[in-house]
C-alpha atoms as a PDB file:
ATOM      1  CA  UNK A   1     116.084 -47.605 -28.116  1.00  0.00           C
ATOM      2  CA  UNK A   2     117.560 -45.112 -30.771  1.00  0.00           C
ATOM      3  CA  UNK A   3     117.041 -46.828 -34.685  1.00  0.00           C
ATOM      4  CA  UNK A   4     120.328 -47.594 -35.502  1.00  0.00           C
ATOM      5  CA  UNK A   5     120.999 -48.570 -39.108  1.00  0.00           C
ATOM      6  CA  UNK A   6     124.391 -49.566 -38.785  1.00  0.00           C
ATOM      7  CA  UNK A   7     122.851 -52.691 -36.643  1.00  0.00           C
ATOM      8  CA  UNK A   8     119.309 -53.116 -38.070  1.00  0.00           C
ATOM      9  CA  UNK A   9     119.786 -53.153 -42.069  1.00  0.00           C
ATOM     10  CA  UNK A  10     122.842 -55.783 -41.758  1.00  0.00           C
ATOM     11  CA  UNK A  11     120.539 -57.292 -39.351  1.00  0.00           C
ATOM     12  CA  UNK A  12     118.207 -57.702 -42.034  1.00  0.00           C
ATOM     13  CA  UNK A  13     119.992 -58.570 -44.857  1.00  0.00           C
ATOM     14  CA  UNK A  14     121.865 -61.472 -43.198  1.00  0.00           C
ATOM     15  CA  UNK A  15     118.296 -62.523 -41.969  1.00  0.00           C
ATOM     16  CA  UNK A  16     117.035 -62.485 -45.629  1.00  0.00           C
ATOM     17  CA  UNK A  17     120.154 -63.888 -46.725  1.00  0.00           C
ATOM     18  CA  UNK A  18     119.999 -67.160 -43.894  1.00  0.00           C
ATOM     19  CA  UNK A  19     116.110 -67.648 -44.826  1.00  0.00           C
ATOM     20  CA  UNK A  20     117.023 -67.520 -48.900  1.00  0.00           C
ATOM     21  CA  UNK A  21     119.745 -70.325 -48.436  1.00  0.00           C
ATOM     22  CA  UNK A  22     117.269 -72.345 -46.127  1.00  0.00           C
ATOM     23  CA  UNK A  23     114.346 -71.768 -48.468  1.00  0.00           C
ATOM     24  CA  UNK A  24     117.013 -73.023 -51.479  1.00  0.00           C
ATOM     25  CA  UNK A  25     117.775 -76.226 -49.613  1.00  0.00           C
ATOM     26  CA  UNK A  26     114.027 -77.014 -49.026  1.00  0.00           C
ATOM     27  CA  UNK A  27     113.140 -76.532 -52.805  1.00  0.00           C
ATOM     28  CA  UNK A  28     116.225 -78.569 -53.831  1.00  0.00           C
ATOM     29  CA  UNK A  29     115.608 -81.221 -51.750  1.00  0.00           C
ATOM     30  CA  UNK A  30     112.268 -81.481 -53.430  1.00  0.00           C
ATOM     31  CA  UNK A  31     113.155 -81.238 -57.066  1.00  0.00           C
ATOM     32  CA  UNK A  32     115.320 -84.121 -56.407  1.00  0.00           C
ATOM     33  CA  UNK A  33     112.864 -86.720 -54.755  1.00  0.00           C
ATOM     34  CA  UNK A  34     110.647 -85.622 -57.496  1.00  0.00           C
ATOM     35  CA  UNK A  35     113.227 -86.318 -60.404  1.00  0.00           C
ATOM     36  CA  UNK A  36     113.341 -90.413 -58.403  1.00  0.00           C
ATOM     37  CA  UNK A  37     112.677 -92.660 -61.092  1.00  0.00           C
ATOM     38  CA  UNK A  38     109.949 -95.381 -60.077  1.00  0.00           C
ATOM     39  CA  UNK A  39     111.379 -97.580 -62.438  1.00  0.00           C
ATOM     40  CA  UNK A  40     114.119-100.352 -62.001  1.00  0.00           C
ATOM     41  CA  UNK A  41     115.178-102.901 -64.850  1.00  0.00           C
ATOM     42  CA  UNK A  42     115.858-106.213 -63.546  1.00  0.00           C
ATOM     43  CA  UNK A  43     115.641-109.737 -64.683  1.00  0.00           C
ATOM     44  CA  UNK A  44     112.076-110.648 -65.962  1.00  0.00           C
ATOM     45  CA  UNK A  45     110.422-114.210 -65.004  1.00  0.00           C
ATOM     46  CA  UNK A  46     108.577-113.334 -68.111  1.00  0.00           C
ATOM     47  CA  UNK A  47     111.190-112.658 -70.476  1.00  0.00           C
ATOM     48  CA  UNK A  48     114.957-111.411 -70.469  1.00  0.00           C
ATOM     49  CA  UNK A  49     114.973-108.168 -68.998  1.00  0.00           C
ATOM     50  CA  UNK A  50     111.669-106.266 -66.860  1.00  0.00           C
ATOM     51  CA  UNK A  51     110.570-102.872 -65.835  1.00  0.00           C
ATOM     52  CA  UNK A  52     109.418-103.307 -62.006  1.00  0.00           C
ATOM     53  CA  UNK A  53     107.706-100.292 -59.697  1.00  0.00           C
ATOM     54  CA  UNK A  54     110.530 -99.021 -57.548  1.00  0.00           C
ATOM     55  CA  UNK A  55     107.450 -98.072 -54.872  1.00  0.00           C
ATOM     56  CA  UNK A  56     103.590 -97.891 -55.278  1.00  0.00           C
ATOM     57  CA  UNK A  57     101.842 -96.363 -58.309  1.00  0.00           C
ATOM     58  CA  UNK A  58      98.893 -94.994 -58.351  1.00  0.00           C
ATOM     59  CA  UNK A  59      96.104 -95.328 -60.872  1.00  0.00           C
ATOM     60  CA  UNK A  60      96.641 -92.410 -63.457  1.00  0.00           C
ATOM     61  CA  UNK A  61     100.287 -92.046 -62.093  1.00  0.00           C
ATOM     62  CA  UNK A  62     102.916 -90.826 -65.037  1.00  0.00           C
ATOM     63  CA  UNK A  63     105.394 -93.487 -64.548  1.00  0.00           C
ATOM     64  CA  UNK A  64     107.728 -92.122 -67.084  1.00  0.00           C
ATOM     65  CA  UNK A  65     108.265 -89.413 -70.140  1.00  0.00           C
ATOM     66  CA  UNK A  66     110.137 -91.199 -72.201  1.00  0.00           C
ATOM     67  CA  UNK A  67     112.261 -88.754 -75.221  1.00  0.00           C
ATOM     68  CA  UNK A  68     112.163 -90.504 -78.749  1.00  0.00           C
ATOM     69  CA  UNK A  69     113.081 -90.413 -81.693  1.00  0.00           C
ATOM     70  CA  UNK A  70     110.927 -90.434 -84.487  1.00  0.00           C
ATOM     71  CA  UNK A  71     112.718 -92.556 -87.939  1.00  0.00           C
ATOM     72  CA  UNK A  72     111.317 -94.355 -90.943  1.00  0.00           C
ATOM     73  CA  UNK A  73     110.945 -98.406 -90.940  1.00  0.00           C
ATOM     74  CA  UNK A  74     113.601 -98.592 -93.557  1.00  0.00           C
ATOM     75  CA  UNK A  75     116.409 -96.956 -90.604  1.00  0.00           C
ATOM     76  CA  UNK A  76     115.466-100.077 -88.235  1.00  0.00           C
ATOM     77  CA  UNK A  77     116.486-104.016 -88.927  1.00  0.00           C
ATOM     78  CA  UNK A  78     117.549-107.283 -86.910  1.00  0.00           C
ATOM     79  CA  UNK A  79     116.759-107.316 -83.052  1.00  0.00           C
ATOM     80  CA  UNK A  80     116.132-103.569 -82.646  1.00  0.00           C
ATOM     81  CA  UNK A  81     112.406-103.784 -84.464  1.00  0.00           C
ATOM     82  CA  UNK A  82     111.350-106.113 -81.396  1.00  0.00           C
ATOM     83  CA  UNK A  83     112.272-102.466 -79.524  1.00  0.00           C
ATOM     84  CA  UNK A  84     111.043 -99.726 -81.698  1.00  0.00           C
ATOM     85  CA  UNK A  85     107.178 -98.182 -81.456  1.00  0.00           C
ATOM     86  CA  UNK A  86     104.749 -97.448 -84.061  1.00  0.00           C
ATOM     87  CA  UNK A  87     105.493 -93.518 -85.700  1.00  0.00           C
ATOM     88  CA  UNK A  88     103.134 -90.822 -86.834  1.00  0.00           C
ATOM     89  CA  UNK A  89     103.334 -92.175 -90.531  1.00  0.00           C
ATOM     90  CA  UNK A  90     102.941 -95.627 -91.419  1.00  0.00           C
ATOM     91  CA  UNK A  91     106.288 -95.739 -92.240  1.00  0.00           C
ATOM     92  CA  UNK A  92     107.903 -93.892 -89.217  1.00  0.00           C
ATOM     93  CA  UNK A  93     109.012 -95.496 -85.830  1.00  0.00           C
ATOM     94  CA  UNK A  94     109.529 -94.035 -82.626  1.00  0.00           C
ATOM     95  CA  UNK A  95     113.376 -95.260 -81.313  1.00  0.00           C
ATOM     96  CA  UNK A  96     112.443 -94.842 -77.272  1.00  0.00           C
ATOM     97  CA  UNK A  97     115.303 -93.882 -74.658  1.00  0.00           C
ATOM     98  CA  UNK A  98     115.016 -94.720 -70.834  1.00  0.00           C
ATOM     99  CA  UNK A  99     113.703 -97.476 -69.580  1.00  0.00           C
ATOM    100  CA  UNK A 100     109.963 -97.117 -71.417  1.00  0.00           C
ATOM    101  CA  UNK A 101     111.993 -99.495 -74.173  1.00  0.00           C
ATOM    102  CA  UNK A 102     111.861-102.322 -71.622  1.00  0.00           C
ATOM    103  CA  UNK A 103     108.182-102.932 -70.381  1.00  0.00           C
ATOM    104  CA  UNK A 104     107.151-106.568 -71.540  1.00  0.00           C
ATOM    105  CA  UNK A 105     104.203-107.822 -73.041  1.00  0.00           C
ATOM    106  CA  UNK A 106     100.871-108.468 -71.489  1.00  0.00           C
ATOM    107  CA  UNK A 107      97.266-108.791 -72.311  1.00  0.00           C
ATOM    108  CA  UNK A 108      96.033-107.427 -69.051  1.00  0.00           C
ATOM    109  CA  UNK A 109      98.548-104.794 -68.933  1.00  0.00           C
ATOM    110  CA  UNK A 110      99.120-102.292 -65.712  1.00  0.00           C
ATOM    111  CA  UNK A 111     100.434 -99.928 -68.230  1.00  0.00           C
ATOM    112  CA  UNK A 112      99.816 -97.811 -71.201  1.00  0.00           C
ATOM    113  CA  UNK A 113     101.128 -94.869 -72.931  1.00  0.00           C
ATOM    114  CA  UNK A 114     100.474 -92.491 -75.557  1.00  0.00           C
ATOM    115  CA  UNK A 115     102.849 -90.204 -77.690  1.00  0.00           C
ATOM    116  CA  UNK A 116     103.163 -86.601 -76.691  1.00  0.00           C
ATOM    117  CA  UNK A 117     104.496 -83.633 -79.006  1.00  0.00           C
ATOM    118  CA  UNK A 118     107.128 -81.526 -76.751  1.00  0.00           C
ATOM    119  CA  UNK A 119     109.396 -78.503 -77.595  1.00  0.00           C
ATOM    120  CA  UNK A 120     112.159 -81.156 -78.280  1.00  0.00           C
ATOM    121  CA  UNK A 121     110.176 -83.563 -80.358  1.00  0.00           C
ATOM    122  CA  UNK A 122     108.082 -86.932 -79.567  1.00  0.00           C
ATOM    123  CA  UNK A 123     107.757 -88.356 -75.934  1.00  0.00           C
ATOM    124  CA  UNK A 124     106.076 -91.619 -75.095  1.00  0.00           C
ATOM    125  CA  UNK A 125     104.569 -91.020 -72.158  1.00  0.00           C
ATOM    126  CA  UNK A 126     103.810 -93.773 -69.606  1.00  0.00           C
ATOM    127  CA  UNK A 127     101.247 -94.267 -66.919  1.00  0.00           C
ATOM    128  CA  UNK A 128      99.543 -96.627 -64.517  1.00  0.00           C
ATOM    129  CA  UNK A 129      96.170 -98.167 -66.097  1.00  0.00           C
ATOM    130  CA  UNK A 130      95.652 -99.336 -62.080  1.00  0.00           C
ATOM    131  CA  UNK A 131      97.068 -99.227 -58.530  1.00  0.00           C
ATOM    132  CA  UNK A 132     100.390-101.171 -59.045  1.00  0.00           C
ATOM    133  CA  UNK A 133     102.570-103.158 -56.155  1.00  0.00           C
ATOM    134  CA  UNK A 134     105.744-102.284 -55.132  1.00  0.00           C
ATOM    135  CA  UNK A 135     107.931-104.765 -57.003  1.00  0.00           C
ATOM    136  CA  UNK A 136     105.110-105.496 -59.506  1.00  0.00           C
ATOM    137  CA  UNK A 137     106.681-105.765 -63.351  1.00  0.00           C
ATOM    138  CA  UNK A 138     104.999-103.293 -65.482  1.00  0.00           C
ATOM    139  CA  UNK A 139     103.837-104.303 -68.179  1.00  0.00           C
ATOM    140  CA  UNK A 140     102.033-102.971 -71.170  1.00  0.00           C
ATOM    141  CA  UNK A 141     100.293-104.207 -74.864  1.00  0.00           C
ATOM    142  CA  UNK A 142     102.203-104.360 -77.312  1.00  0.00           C
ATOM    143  CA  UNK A 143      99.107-104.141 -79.410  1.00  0.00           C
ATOM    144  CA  UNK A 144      97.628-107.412 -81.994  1.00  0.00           C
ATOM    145  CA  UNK A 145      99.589-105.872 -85.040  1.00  0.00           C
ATOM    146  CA  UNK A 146     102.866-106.201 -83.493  1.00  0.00           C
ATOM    147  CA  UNK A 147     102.229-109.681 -82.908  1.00  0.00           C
ATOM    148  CA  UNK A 148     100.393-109.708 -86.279  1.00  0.00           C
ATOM    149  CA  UNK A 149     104.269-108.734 -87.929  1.00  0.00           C
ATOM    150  CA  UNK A 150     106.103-111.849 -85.744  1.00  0.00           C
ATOM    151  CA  UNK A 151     105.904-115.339 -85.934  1.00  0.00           C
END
């Protein structure tokens, strides 16, 4: 057999091009299971609304990276300071999007979190303090001076 390019570099190239698109699809499919949140907001037995594990979570797990934003105590009144976390200043207060705003009280929480400087400013990042349930609430401290400030 004579090597015929006329056959063998289209040959190639729509093989490349077939394996590309397949290889795309895999990766896709991926980055979207990934991006699954594990959280849904329901109706708490506890109190008003409730975070709850979507599936299992692992000890250590990052449940969710939560953007904030980062604004002095004087910028937050009425119901939203029963919402807003504790800033870098004494002053400031971190005004949490996505569902990390939700999480309910608890003194043996399954939950914790810490604050994490990205490229776009503050995160509150949460994560699993144990193995938690499918369906479990999630729950984490809100810490003895928050109570300390209500009555």
């Amino acid at each position: 057999m004579e090597f015929n390019p006329f056959v063998i570099i289209p040959l190639v190239l729509v093989t490349g091009l077939l394996s590309g698109i397949a290889i795309g699809f895999f990766v896709a499919a991926r980055t979207k299971a990934g991006r699954k949140s594990v959280v849904s907001i329901g109706a708490s037995p506890v109190s008003g609304r409730g975070a709850f594990a979507v599936k299992k979570i692992r000890n250590g797990d990052i449940i969710e990276r939560c953007p904030a934003l980062e604004v002095t105590d004087r910028d937050i009144g009425g119901e939203l300071l029963n919402y807003v976390f504790y800033g870098s200043t004494e002053a400031g207060r971190l005004v949490v999007m996505g569902n990390g705003m939700l999480f309910n009280h608890s003194s043996t929480p399954n939950v914790a979190y810490y604050r994490e400087e990205s490229t776009l400013g503050p995160e509150l990042v949460l994560y699993a303090l144990r193995d938690i349930r499918k369906g479990e609430e999630l729950f984490y401290s809100y810490g003895d001076e928050w109570w300390s400030t209500r009555q």
